[in-house]
N, C-alpha and C. Protein backbone atom coordinates (compact mmCIF):
# COMPACT_ATOMS: atom_id res chain seq x y z
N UNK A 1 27.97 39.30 26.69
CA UNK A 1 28.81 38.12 26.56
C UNK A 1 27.99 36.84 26.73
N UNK A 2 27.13 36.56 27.54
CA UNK A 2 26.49 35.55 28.24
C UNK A 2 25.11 34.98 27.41
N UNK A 3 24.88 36.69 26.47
CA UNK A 3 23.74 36.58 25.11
C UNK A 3 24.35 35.54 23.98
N UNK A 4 25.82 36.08 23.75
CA UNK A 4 26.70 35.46 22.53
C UNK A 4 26.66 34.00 22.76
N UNK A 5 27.18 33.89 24.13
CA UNK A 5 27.25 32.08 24.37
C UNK A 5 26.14 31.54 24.26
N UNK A 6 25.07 32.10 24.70
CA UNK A 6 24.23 31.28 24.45
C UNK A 6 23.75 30.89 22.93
N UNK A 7 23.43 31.78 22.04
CA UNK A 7 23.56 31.61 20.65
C UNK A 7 24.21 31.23 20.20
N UNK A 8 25.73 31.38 20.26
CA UNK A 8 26.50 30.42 19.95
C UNK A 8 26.65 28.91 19.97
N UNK A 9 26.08 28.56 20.97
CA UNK A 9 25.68 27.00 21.40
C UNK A 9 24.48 26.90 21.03
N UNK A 10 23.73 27.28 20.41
CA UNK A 10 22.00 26.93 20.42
C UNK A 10 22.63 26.73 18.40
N UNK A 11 23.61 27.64 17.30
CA UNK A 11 23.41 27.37 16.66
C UNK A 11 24.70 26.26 15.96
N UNK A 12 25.30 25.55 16.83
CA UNK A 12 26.15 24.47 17.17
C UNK A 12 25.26 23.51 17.62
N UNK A 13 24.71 23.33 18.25
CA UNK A 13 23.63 22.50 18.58
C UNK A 13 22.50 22.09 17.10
N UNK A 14 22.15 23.46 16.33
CA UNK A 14 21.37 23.26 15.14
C UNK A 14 21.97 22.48 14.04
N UNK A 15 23.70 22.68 13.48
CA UNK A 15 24.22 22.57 13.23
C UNK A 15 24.66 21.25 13.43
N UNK A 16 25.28 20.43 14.56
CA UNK A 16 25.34 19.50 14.60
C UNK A 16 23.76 18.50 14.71
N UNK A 17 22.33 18.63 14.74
CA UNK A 17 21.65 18.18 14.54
C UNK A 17 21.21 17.79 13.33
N UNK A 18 21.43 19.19 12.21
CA UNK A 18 21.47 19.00 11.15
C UNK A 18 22.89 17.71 10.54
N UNK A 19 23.09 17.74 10.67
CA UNK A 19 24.61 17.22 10.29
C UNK A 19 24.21 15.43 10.79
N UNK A 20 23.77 15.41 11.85
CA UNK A 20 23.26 14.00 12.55
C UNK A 20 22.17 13.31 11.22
N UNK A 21 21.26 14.14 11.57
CA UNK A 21 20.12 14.07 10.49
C UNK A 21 20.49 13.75 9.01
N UNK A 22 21.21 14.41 7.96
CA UNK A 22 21.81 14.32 7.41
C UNK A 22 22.67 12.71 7.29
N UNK A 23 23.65 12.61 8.20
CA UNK A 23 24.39 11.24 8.44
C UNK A 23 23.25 9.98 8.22
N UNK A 24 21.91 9.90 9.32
CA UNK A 24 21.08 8.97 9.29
C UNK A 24 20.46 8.68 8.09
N UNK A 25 20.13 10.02 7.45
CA UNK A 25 19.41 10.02 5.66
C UNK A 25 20.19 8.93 4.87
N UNK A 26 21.65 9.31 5.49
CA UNK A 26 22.97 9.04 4.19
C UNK A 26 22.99 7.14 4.45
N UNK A 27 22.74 6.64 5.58
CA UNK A 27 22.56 5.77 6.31
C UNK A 27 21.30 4.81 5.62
N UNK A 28 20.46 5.09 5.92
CA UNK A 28 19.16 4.83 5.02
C UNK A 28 19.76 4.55 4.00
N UNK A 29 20.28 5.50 2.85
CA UNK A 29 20.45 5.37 1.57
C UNK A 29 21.50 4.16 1.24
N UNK A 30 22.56 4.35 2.06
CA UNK A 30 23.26 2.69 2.04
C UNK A 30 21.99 1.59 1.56
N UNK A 31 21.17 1.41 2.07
CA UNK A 31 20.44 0.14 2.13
C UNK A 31 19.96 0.27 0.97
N UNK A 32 19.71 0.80 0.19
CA UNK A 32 18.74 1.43 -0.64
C UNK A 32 19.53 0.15 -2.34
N UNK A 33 18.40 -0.11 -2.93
CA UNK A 33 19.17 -0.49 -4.41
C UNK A 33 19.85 0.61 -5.22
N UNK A 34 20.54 -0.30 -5.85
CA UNK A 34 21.36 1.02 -7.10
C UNK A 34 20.20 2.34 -7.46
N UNK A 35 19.00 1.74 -8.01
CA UNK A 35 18.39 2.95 -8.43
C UNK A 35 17.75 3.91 -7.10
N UNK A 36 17.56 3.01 -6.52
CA UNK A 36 17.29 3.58 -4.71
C UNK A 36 18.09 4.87 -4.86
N UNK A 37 18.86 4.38 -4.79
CA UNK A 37 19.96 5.34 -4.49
C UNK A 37 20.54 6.56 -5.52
N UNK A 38 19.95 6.09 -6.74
CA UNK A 38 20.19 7.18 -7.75
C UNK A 38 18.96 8.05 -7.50
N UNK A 39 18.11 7.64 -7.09
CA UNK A 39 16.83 8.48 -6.77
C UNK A 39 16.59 9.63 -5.72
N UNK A 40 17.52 8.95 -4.43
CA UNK A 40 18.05 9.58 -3.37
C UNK A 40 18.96 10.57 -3.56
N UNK A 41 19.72 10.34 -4.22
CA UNK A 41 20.90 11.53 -4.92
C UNK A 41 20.25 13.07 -5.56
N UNK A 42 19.30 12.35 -6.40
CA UNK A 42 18.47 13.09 -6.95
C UNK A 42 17.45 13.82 -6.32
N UNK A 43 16.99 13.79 -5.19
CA UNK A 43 16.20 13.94 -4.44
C UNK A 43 16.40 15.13 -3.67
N UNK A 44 18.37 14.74 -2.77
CA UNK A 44 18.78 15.47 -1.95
C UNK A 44 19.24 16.58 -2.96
N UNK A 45 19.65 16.34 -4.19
CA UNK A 45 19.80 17.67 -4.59
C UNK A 45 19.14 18.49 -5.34
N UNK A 46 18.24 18.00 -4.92
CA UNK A 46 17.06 19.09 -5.33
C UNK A 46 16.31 19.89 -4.21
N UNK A 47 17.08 19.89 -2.97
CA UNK A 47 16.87 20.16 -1.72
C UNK A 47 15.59 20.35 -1.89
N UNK A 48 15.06 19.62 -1.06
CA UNK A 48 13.39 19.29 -0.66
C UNK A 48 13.45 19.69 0.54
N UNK A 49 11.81 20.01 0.57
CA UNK A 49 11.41 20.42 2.25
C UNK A 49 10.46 19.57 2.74
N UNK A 50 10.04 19.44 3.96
CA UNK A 50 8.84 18.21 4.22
C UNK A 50 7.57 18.82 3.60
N UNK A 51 7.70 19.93 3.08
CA UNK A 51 6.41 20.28 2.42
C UNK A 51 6.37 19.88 1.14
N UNK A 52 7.55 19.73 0.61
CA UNK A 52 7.40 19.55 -0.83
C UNK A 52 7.88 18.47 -1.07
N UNK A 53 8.16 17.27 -0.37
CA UNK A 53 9.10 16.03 -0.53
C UNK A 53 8.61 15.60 -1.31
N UNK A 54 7.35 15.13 -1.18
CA UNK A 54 6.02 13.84 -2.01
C UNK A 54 6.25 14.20 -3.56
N UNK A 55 6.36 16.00 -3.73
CA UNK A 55 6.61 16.13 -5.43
C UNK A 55 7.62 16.05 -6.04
N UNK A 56 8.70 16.45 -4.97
CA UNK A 56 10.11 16.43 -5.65
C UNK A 56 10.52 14.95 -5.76
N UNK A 57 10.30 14.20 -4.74
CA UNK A 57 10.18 12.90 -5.45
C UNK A 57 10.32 12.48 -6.55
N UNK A 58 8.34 12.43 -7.02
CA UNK A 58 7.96 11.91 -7.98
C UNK A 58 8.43 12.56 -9.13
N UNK A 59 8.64 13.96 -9.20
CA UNK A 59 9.70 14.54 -10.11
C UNK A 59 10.99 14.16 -10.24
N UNK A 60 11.53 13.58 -9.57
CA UNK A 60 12.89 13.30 -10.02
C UNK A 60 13.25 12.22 -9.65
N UNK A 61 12.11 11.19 -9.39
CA UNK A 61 12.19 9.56 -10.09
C UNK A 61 11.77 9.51 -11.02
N UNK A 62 10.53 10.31 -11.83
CA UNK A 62 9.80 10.05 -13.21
C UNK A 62 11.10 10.59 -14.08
N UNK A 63 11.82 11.37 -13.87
CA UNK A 63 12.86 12.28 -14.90
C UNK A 63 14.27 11.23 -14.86
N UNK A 64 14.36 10.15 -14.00
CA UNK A 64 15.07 9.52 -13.94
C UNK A 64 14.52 8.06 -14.98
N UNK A 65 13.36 7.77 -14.42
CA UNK A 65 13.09 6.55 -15.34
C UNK A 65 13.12 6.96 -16.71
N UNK A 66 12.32 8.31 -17.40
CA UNK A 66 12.46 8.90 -18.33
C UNK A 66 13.59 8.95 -19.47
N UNK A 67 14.67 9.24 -18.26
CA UNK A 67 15.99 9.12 -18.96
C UNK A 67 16.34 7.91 -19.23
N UNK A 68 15.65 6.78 -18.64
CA UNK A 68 16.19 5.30 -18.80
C UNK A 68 17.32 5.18 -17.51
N UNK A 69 17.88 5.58 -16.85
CA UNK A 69 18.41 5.62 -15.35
C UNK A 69 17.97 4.67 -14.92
N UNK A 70 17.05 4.73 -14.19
CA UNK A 70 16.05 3.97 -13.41
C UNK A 70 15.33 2.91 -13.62
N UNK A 71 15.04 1.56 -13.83
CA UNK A 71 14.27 0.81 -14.61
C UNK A 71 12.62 1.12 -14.13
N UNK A 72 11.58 0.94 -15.05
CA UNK A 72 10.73 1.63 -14.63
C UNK A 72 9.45 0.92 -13.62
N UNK A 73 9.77 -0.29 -13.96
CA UNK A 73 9.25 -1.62 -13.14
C UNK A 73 9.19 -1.56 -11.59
N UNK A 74 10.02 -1.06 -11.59
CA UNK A 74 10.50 -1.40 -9.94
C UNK A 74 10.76 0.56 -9.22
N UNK A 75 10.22 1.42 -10.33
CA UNK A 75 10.74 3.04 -10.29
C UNK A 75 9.67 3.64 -9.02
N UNK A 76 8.60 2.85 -8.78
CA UNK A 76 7.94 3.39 -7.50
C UNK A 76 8.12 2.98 -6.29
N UNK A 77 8.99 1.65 -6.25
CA UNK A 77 9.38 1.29 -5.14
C UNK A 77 10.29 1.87 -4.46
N UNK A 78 11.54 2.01 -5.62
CA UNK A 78 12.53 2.68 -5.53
C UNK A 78 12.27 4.16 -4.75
N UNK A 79 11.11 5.05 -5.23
CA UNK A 79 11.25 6.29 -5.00
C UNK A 79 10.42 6.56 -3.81
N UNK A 80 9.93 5.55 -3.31
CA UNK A 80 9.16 5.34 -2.34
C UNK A 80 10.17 5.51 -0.53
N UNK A 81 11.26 4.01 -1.43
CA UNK A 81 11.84 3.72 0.00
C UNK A 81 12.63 4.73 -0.30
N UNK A 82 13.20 5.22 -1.08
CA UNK A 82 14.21 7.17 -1.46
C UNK A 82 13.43 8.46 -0.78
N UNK A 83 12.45 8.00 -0.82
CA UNK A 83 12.08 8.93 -0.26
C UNK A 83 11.68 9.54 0.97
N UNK A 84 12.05 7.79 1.76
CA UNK A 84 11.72 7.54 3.32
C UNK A 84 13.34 8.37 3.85
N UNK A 85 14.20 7.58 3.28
CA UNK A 85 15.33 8.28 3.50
C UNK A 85 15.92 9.77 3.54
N UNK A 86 14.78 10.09 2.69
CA UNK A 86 15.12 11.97 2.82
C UNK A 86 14.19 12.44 3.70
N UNK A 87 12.89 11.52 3.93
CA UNK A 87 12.16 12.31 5.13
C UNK A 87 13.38 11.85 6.29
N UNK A 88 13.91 10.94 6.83
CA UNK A 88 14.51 10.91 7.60
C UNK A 88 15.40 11.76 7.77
N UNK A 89 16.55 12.33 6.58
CA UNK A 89 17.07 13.19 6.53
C UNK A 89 17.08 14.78 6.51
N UNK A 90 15.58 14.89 6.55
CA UNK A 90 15.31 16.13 6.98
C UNK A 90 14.49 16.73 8.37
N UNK A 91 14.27 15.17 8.58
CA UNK A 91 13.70 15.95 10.25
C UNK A 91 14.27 15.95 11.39
């Protein structure tokens, strides 16, 4: 019984950390410009890991400017500060 509770609370605890984390990302992204933020969208759903953030990125801001989405002038800034926001959101 005393095994269960404890796991039980350790993955409620993960759970709501994740979920915190998550909120602050979403937070970040408020601030973010329109394409900021289309970049960020794009980003999180391409679920990235801190190992792979830097490429999924640049993959799916270049596939965004590509499409014309994104203007391309301003497409590294954009995916830059987008991308601060998902490191935030994932650690």
């Amino acid at each position: 019984m005393f095994k269960t509770t404890v796991v039980t609370i350790a993955l409620v605890g993960m759970v709501t950390s994740a979920w915190a984390d998550a909120a602050s990302g979403d937070a970040c992204a408020a601030n973010l410009t329109p394409d900021g933020k289309q970049i960020y969208a794009a980003v999180v759903a391409a679920n990235p890991t801190l190992q792979n953030l830097r490429e999924t990125v640049e993959e799916q801001a270049r596939s965004l400017v590509f499409a014309g989405k994104v203007a391309r002038a301003q497409g590294r800034d954009n995916a830059v500060a987008a991308g601060e926001c998902v490191r935030t959101r994932l650690q």
